[in-house]
PDB file of N, CA and C in Angstrom:
ATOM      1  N   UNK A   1      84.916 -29.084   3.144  1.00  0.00           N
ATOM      2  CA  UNK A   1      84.383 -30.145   4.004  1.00  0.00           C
ATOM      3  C   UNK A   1      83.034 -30.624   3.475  1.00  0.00           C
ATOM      4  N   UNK A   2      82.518 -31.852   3.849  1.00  0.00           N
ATOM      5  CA  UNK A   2      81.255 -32.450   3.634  1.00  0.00           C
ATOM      6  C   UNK A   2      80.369 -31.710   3.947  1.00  0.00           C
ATOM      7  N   UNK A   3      80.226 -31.133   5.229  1.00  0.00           N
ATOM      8  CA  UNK A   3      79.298 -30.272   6.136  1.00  0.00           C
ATOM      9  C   UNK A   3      78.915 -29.075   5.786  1.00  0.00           C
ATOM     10  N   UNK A   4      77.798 -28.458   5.152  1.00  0.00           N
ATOM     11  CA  UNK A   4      77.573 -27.558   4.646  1.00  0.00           C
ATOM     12  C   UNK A   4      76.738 -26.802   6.348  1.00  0.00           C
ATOM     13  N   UNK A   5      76.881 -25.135   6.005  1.00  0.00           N
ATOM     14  CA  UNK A   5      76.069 -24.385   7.044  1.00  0.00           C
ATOM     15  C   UNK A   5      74.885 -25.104   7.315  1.00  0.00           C
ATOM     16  N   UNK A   6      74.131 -25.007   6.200  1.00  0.00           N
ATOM     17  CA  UNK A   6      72.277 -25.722   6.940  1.00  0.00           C
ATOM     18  C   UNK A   6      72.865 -26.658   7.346  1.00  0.00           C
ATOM     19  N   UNK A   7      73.819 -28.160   7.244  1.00  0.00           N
ATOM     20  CA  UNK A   7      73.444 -28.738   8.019  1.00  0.00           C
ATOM     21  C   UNK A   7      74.110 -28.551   9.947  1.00  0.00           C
ATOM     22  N   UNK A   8      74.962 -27.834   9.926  1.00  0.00           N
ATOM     23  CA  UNK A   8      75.534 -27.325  10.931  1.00  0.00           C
ATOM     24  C   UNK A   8      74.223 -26.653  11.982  1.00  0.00           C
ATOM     25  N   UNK A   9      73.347 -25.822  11.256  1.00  0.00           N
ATOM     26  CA  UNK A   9      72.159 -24.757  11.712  1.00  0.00           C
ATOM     27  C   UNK A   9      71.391 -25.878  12.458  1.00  0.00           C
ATOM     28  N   UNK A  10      71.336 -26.891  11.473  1.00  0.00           N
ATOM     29  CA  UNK A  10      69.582 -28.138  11.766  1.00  0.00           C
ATOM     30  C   UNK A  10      70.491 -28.637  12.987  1.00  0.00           C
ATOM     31  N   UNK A  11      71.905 -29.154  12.865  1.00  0.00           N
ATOM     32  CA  UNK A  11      71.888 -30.102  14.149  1.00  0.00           C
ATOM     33  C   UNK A  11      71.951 -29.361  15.731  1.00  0.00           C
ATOM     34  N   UNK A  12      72.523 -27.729  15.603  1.00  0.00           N
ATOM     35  CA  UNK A  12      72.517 -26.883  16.505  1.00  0.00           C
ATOM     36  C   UNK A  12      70.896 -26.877  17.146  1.00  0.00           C
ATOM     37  N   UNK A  13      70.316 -26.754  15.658  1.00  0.00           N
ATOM     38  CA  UNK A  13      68.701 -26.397  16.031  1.00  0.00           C
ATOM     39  C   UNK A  13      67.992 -27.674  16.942  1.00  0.00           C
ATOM     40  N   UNK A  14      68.584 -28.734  16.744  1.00  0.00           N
ATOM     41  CA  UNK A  14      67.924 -29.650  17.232  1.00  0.00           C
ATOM     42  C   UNK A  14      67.975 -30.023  18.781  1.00  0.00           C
ATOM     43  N   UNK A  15      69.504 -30.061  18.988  1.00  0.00           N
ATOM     44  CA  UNK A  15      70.276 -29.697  20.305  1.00  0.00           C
ATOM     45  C   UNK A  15      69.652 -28.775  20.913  1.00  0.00           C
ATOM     46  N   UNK A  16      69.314 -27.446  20.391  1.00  0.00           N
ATOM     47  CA  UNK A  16      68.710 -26.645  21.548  1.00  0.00           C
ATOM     48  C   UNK A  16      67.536 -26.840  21.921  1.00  0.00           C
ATOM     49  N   UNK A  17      66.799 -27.528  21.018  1.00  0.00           N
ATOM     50  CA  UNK A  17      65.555 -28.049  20.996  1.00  0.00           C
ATOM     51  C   UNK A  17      65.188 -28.846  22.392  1.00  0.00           C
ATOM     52  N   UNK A  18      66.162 -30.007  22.352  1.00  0.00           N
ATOM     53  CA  UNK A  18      66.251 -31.009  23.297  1.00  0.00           C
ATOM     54  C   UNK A  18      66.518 -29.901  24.603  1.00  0.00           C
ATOM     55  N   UNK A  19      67.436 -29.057  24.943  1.00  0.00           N
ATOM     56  CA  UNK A  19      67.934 -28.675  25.876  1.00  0.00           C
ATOM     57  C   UNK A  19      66.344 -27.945  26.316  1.00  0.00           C
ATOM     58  N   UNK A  20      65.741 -27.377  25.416  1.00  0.00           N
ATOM     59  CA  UNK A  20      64.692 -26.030  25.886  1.00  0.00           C
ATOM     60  C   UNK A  20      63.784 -27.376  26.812  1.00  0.00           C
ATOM     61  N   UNK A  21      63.164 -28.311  25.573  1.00  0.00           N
ATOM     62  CA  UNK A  21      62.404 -29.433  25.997  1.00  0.00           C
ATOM     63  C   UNK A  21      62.791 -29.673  27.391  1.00  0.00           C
ATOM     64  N   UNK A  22      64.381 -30.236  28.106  1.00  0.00           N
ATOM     65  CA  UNK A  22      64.327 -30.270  28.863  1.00  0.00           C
ATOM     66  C   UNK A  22      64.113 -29.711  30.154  1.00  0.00           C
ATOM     67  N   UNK A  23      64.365 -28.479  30.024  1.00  0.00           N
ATOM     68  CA  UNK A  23      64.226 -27.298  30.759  1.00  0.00           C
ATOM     69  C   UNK A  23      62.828 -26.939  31.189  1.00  0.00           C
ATOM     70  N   UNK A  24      61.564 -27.291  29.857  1.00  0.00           N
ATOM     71  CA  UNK A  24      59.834 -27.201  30.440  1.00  0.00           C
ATOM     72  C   UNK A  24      59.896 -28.102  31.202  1.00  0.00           C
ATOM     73  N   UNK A  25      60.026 -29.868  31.129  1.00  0.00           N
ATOM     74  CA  UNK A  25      59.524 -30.937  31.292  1.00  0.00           C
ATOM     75  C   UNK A  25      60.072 -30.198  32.713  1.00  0.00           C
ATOM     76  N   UNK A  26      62.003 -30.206  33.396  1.00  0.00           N
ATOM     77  CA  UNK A  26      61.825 -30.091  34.678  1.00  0.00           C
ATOM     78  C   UNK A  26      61.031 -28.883  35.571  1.00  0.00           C
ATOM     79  N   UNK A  27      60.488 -27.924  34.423  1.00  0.00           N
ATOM     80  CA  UNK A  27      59.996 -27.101  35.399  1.00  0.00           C
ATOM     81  C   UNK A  27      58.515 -27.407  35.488  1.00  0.00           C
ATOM     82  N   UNK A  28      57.683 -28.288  34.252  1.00  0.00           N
ATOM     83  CA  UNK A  28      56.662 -28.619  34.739  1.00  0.00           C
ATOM     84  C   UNK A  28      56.678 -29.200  35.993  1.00  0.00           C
ATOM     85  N   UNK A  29      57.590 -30.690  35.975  1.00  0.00           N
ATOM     86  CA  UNK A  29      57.710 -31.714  37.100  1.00  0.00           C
ATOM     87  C   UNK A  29      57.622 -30.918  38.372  1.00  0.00           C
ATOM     88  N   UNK A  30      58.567 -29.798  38.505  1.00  0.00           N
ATOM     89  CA  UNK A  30      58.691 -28.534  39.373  1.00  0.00           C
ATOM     90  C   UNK A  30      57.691 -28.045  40.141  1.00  0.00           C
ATOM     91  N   UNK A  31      56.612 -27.602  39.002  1.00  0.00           N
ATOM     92  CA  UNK A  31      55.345 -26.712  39.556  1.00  0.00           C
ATOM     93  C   UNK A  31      54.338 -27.775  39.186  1.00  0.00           C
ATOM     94  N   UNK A  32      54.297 -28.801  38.696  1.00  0.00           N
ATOM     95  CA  UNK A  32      53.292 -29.862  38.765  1.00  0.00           C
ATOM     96  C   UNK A  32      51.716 -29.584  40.133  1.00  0.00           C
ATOM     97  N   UNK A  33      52.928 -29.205  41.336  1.00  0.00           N
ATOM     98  CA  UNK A  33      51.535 -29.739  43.083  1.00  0.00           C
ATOM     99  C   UNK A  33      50.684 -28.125  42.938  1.00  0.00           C
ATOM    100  N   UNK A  34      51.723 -27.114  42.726  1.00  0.00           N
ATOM    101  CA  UNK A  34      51.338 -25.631  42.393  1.00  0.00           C
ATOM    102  C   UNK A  34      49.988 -25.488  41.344  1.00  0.00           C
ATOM    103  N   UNK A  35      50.457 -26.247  39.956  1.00  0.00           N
ATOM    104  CA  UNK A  35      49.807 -26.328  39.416  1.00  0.00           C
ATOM    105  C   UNK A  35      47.940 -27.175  39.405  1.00  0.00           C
ATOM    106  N   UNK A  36      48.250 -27.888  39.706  1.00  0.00           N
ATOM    107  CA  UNK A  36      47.256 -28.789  40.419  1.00  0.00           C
ATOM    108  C   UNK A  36      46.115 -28.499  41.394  1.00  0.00           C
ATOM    109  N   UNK A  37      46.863 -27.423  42.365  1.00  0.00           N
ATOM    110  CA  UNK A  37      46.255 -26.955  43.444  1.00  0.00           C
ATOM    111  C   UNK A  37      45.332 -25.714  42.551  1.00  0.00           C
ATOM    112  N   UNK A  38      46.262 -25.225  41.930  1.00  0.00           N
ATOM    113  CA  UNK A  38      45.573 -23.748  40.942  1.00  0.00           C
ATOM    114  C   UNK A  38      44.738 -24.533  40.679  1.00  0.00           C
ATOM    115  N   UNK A  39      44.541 -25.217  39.756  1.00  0.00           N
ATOM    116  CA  UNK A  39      43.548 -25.926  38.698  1.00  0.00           C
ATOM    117  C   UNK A  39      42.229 -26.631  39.584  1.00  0.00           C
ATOM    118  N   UNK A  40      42.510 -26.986  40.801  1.00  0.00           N
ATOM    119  CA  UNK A  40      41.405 -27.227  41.487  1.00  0.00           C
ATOM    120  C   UNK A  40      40.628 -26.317  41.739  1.00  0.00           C
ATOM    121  N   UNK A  41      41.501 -25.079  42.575  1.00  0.00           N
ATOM    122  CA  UNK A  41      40.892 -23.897  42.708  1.00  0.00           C
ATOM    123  C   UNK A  41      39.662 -23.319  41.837  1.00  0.00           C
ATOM    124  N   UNK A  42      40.522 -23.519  40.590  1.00  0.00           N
ATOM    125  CA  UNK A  42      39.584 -22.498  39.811  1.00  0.00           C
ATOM    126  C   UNK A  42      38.469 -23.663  38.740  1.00  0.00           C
ATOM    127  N   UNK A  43      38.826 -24.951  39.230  1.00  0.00           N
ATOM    128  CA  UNK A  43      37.566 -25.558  38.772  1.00  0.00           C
ATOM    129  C   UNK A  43      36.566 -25.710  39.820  1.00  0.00           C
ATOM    130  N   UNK A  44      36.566 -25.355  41.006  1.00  0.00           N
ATOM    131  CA  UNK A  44      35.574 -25.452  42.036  1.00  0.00           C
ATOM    132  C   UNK A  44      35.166 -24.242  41.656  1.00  0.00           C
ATOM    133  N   UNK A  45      35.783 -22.611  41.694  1.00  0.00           N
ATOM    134  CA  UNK A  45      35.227 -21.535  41.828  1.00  0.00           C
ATOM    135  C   UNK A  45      34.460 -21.297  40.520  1.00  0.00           C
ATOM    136  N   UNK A  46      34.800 -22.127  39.142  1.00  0.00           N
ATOM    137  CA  UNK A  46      34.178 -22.336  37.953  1.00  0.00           C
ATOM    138  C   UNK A  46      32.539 -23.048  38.311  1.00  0.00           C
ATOM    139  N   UNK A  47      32.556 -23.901  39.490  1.00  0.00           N
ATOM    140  CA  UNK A  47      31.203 -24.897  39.378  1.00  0.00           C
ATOM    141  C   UNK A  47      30.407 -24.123  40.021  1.00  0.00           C
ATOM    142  N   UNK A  48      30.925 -23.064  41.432  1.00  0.00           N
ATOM    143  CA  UNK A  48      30.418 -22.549  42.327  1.00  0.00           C
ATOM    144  C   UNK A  48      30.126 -21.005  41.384  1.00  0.00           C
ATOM    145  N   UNK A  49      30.746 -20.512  40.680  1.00  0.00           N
ATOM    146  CA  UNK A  49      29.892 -19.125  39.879  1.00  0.00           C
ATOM    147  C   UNK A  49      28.847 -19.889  39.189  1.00  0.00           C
ATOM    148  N   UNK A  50      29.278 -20.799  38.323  1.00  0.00           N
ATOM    149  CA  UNK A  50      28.474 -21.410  37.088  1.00  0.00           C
ATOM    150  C   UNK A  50      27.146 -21.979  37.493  1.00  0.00           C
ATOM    151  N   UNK A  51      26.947 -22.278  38.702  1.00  0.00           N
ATOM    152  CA  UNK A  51      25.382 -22.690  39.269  1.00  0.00           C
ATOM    153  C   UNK A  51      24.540 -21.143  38.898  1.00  0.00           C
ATOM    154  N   UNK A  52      25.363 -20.167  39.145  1.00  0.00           N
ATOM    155  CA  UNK A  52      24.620 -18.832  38.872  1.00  0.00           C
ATOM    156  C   UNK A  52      24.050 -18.397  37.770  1.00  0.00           C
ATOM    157  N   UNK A  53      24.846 -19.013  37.017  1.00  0.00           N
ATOM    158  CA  UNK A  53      24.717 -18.643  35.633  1.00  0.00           C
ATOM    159  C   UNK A  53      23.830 -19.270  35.047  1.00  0.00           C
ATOM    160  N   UNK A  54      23.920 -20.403  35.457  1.00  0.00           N
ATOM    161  CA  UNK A  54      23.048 -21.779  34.987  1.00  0.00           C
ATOM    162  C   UNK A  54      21.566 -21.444  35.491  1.00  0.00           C
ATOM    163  N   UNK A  55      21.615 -21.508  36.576  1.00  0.00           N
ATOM    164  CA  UNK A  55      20.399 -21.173  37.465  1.00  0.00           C
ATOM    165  C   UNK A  55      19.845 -20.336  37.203  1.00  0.00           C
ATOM    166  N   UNK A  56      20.459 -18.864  36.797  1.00  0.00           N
ATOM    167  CA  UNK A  56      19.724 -17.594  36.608  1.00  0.00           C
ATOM    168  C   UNK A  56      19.256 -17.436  37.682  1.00  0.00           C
ATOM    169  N   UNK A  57      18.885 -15.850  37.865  1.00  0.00           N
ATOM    170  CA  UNK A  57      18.611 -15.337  39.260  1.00  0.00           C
ATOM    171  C   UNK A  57      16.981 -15.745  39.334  1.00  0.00           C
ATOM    172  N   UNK A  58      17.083 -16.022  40.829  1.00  0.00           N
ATOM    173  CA  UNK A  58      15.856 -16.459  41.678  1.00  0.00           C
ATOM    174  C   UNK A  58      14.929 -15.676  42.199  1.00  0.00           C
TER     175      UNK A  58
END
């Protein structure tokens, strides 16, 4: 046949590629509000230590 193994491997490889890809994107979309909420969290509790740090003790 025309089709040698590597190219059989690359188009498998690529396919799963797409499939994995799809699989982050919906679980980002997923945990997107989760995520968000974390990330606020810990950039407030980042500003609220970091005055300390910044400030040095009084």
């Amino acid at each position: 046949m025309g089709v040698n193994k590597n190219t059989i491997v690359t188009i498998l490889a690529i396919i799963g590629g797409i499939v994995v890809l799809g699989w982050v994107l919906r679980l980002t979309f997923a945990l997107l509000g989760p995520i968000i909420v974390i990330g606020l969290g810990v950039l407030i509790y980042l500003v609220l230590t970091g005055d300390k740090r910044i400030g040095g003790p009084k």
